[in-house]
Protein backbone atom coordinates (compact mmCIF):
# COMPACT_ATOMS: atom_id res chain seq x y z
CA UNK A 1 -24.12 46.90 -2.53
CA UNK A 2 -22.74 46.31 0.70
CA UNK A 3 -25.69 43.61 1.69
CA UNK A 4 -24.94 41.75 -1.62
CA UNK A 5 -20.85 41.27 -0.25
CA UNK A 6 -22.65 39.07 2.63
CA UNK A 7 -23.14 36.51 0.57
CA UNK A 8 -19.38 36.16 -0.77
CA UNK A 9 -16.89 35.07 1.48
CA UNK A 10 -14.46 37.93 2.95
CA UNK A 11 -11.06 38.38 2.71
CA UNK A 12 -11.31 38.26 6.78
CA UNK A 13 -12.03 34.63 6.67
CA UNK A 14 -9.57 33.61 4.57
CA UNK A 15 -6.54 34.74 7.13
CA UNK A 16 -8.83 33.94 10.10
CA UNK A 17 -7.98 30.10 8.05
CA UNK A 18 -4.61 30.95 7.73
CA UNK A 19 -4.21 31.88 11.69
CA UNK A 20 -6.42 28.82 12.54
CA UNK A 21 -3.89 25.95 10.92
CA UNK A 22 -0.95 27.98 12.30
CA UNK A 23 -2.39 27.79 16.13
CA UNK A 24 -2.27 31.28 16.12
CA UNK A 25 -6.34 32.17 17.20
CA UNK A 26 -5.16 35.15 19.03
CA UNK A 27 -4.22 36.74 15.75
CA UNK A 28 -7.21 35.07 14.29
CA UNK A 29 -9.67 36.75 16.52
CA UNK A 30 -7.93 40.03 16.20
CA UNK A 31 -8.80 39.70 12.51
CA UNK A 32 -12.36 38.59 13.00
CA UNK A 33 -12.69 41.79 15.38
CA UNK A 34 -11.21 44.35 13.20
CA UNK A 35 -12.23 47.18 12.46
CA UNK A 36 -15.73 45.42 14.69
CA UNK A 37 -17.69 42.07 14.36
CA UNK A 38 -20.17 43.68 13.34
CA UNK A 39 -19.75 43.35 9.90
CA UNK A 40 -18.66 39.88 9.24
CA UNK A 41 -20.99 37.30 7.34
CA UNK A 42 -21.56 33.74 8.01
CA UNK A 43 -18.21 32.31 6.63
CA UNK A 44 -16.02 34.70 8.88
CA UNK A 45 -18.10 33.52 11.87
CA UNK A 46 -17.81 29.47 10.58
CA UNK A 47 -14.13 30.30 9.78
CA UNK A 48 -13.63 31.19 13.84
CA UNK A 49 -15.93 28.38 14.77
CA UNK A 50 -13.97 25.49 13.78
CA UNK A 51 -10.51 27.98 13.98
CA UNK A 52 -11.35 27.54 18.02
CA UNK A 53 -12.98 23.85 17.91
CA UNK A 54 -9.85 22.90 15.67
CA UNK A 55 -7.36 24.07 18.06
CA UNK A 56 -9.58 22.32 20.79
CA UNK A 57 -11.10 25.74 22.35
CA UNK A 58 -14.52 24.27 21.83
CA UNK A 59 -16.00 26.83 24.68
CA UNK A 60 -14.85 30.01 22.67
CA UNK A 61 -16.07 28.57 19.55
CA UNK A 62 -19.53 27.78 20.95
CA UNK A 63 -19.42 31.40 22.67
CA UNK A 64 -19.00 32.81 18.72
CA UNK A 65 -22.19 30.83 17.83
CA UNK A 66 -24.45 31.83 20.43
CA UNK A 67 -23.08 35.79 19.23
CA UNK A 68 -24.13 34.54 16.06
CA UNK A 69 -27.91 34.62 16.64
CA UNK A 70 -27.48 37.86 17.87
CA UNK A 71 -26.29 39.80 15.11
CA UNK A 72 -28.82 38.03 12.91
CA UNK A 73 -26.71 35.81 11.16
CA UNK A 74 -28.27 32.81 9.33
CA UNK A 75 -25.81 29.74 10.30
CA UNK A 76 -25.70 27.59 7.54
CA UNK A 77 -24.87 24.00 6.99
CA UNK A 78 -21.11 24.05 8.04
CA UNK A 79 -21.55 25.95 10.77
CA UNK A 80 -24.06 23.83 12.17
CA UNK A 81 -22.08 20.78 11.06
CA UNK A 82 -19.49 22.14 13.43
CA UNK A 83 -20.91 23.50 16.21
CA UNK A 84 -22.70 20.12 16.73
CA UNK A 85 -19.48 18.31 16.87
CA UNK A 86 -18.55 20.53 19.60
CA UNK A 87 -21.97 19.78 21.65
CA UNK A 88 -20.09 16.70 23.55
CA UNK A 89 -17.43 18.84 25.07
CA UNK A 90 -18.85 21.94 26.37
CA UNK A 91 -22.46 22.00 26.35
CA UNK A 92 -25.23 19.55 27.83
CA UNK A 93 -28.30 17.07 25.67
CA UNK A 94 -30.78 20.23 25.73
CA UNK A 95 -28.57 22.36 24.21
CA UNK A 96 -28.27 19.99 21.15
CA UNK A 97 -32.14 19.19 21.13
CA UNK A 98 -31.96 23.51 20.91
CA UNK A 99 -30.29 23.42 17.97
CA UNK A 100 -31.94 20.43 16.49
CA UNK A 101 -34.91 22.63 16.87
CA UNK A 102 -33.32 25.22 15.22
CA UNK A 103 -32.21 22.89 12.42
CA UNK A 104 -35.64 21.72 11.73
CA UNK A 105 -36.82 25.75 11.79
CA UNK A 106 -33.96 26.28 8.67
CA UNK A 107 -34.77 22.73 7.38
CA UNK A 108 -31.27 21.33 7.46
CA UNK A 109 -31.83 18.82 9.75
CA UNK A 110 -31.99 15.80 6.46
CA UNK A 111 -28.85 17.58 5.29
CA UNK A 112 -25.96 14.38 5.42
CA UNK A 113 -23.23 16.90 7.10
CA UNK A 114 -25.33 17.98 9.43
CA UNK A 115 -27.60 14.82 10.27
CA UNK A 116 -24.67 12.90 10.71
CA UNK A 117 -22.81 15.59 13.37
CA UNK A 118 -26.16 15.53 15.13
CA UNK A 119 -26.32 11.43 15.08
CA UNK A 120 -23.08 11.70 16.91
CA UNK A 121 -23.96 14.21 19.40
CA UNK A 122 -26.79 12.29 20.54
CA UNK A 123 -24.36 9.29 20.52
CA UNK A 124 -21.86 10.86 23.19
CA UNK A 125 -24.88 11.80 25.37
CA UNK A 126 -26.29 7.75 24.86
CA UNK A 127 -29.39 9.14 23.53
CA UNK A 128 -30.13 6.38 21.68
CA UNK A 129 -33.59 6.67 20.31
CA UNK A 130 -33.32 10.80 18.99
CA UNK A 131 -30.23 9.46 17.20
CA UNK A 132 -31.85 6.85 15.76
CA UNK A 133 -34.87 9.08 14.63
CA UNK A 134 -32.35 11.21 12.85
CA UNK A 135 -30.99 8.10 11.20
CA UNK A 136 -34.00 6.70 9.97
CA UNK A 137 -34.89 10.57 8.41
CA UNK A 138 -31.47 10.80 6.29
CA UNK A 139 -31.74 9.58 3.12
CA UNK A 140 -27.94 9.67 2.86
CA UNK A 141 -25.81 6.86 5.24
CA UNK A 142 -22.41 5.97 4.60
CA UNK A 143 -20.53 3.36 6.33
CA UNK A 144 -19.39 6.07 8.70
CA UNK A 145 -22.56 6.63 9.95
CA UNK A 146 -23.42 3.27 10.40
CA UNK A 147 -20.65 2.67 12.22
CA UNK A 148 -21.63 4.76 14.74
CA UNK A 149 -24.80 3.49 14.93
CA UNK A 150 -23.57 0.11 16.13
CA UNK A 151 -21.03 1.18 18.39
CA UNK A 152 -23.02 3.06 19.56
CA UNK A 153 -25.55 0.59 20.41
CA UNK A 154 -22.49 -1.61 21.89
CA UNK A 155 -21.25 1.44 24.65
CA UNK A 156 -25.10 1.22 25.91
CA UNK A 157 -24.84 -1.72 26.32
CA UNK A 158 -27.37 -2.64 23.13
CA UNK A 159 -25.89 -5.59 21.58
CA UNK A 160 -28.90 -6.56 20.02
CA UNK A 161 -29.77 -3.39 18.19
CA UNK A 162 -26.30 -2.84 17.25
CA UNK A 163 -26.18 -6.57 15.85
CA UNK A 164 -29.85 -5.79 13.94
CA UNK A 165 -27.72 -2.21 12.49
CA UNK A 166 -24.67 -4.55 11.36
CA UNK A 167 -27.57 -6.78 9.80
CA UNK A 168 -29.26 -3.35 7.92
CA UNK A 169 -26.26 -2.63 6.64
CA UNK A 170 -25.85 -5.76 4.46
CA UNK A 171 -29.77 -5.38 3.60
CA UNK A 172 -28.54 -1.87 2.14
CA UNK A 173 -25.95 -2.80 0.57
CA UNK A 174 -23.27 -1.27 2.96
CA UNK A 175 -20.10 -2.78 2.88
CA UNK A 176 -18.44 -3.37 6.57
CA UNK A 177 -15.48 -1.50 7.34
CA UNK A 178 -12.76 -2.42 9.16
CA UNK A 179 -14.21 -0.32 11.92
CA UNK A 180 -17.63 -1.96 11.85
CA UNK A 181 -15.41 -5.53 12.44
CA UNK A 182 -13.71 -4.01 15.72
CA UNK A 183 -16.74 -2.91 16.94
CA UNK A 184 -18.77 -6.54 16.19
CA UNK A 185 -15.95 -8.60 17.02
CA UNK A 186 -16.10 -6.45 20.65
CA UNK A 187 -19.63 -7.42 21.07
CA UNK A 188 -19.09 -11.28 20.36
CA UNK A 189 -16.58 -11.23 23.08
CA UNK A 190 -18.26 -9.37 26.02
CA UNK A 191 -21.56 -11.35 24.77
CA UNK A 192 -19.39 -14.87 24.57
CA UNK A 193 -21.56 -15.28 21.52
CA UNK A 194 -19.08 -18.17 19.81
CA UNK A 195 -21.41 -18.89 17.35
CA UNK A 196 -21.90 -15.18 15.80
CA UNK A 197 -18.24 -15.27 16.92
CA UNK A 198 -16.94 -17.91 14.16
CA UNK A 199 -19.63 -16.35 11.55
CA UNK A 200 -17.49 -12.91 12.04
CA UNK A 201 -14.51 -14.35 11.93
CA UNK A 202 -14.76 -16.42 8.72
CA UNK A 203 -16.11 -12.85 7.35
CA UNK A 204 -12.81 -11.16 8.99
CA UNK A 205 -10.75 -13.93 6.57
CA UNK A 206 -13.17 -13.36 3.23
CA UNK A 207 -12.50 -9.48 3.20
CA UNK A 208 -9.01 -9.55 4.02
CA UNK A 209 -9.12 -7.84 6.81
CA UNK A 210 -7.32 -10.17 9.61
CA UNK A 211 -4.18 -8.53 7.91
CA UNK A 212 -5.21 -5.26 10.31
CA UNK A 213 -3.94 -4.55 13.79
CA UNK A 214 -7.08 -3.64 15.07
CA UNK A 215 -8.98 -5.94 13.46
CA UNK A 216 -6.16 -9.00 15.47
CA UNK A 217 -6.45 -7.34 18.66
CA UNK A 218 -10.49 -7.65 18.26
CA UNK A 219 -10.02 -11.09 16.78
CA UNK A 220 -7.70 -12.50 19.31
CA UNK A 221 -9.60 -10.90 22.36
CA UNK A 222 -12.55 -13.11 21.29
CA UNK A 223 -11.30 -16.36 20.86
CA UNK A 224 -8.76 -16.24 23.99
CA UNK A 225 -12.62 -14.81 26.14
CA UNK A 226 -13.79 -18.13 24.68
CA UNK A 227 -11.16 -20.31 25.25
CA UNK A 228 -10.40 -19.26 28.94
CA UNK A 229 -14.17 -18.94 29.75
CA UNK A 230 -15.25 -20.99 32.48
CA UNK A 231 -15.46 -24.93 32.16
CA UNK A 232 -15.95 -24.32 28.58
CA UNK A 233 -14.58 -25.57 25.51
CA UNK A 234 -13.19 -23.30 22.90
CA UNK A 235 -14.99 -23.95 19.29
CA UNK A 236 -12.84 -22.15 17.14
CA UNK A 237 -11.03 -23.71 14.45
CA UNK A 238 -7.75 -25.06 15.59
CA UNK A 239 -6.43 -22.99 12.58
CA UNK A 240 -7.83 -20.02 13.58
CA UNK A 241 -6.29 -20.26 17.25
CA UNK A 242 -2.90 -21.26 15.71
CA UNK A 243 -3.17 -18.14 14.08
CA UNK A 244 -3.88 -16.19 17.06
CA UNK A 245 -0.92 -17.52 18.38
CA UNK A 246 1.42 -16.57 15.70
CA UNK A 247 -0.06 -12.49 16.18
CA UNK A 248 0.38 -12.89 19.83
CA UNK A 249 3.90 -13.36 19.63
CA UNK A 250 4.01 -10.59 16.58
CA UNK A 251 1.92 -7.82 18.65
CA UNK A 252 3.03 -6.54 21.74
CA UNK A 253 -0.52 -5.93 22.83
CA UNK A 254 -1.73 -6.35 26.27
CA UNK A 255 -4.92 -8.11 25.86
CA UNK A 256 -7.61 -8.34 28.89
CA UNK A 257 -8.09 -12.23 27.58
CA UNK A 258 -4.51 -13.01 27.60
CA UNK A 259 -3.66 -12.74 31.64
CA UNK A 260 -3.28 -16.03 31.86
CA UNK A 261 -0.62 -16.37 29.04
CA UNK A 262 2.79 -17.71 30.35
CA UNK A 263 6.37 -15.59 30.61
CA UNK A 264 7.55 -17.78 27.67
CA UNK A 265 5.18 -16.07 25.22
CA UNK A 266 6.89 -12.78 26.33
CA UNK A 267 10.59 -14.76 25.73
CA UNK A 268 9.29 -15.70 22.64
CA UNK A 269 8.08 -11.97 21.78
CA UNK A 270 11.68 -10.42 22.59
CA UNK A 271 13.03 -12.84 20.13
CA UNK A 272 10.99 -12.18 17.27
CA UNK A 273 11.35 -8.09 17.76
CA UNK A 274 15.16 -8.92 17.55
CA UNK A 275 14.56 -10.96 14.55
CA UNK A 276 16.26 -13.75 16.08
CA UNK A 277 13.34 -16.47 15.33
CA UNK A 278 9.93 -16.01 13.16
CA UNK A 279 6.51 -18.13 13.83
CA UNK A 280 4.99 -19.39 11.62
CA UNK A 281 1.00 -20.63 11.07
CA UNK A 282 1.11 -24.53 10.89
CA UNK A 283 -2.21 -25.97 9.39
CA UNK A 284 -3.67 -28.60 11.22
CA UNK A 285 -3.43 -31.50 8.78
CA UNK A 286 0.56 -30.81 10.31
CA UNK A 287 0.59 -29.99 13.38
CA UNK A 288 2.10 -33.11 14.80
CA UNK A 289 1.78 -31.71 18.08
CA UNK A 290 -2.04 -32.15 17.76
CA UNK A 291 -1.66 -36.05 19.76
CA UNK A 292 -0.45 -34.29 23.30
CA UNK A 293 -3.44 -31.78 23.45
CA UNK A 294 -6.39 -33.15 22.39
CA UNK A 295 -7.98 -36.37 20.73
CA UNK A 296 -6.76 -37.38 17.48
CA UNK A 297 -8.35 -39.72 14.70
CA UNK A 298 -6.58 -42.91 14.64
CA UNK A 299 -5.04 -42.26 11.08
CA UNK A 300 -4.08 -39.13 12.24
CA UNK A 301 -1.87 -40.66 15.36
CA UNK A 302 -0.24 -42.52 13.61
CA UNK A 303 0.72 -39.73 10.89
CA UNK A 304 1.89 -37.72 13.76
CA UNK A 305 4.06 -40.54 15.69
CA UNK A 306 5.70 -41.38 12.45
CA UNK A 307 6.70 -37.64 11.80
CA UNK A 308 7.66 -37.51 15.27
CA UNK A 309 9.79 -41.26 14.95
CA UNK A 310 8.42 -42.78 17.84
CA UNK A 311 8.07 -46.74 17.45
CA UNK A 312 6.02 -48.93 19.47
CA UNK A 313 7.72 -50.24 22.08
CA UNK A 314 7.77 -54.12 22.86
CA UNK A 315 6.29 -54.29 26.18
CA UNK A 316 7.91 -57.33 28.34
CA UNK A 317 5.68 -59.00 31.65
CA UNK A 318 7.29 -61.01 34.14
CA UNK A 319 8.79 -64.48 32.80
CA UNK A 320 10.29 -62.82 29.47
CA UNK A 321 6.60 -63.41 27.95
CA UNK A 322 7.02 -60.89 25.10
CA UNK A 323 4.10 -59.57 24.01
């Protein structure tokens, strides 16, 4: 009877829980240790796992899983699933490749909990080509995943492969997140890829997701690392920078590209936080301004010096010849 309760969870985890969420793992491992540990099953030894990595003691909870193998109990998937997470913080690469090992022993290495905590622990140790094995060998990806995938491709350094794992995801039928965005529009920028640049940013505009923070900040440190580039010309929609514009003045976001932006931006920004003025996105076809920055169709001068009321001026040479 008393190795059939091992496979039910104990009353011990459920306050080791309760003492976990109240930051109380002093009580919690008084719990787990009472009346010994000897007789606690797998779900009081996950429960004081993540009860440590939760209340970021990752060290203690790792110490708990390496007692685990010695009392001969079978981790399962969530304690793996946690443990891995941990990897990053306290342990070194061989120690995950240990319990990838391990993994592959129990076969729970294709489980989607687990793969995916072990795709990210090779990801914080830029061990790009286990974590891809593992990615190819789950048969379950969600956007998540993927995500990390390309970013982490980008902190490498890999903007190729990360660009050919934003490209996958559309072959699978993966819808890009808002995080998948940030992390693509980052790569454009450092890359000075314009042309991939204005491809993500039309995308940006057909999802809806220019509306998000994030997504601005990503999307205006791009086109201001293309328009200050050197002896280069910025070939972005004049929409899309008067756009930028109008969430510069909105965000008060440092951006590395913006360094060069005047102190009257920042007069401008105090104003709008104290509601005293609001910008506003002109389009192009009425931006009169247009004629004193750049060259102009001929129609469209003289649709911009009639809203502005200037007249020609009758020009007089010497002799009062009027021409």
């Amino acid at each position: 009877m008393a190795s059939l309760t091992l496979h039910y969870r104990s009353p011990a985890s459920s306050f080791i829980n309760i003492y976990s969420k109240c930051n109380l793992m002093n009580h919690a491992s008084k719990v787990f240790n009472y009346p010994s540990h000897d007789d606690k099953n797998v779900f009081a030894y996950t429960a004081i796992i993540v009860g440590f990595i939760a209340n970021k003691l990752p060290q203690n909870g790792f110490e708990f899983y390496k007692t685990i193998r010695w009392v001969r109990v079978v981790p399962d998937k969530f304690t793996f699933s946690s443990v891995i997470r941990s990897c990053g913080e306290v342990v070194d690469a061989f120690e995950v490749e240990k319990i990838h090992g391990l993994l592959f022993k129990l076969r729970l290495e294709l489980d989607v909990f687990v793969g995916s905590a072990l795709v990210n622990a090779y990801l914080k140790f830029g061990l790009m080509m286990e974590a891809q094995e593992v990615f190819d060998e789950l048969t379950v990806r969600d956007v998540v995943l993927w995500n990390s995938m390309v970013n982490g491709y980008a902190k490498i350094g890999g903007f190729d492969e990360a660009f050919s794992m934003f490209r996958l995801m559309g072959i699978n039928g993966v819808v890009p997140s808002i995080y998948t965005v940030i992390g693509l529009l980052s790569i454009f920028s450092v890359k000075g890829d314009s042309n991939n640049g204005r491809a993500a940013n039309g995308f940006v505009i057909k999802m809806g997701y220019d509306s998000n923070v994030a997504v601005s900040n990503a999307l205006i440190d791009m086109i201001l690392g293309e328009m200050v580039k050197s002896n280069t010309v910025c070939l972005f929609s004049s929409s899309s920078i008067s756009v930028c514009s109008v969430m510069l003045s909105a965000n008060p976001v440092l951006h590395s590209r913006s360094k060069h932006v005047e102190l009257d931006l920042y007069f401008v920004r105090e104003r709008v936080d104290r509601k005293e003025i609001e910008v506003h996105h002109i389009p192009t076809s009425e931006q009169v301004a247009d004629i004193l920055t750049k060259p102009v169709s001929s129609s469209s001068f003289h649709v911009c010096t009639n809203k502005l009321r200037l007249a020609d001026a009758k020009l007089s040479l010497r002799g009062d010849v009027s021409v």
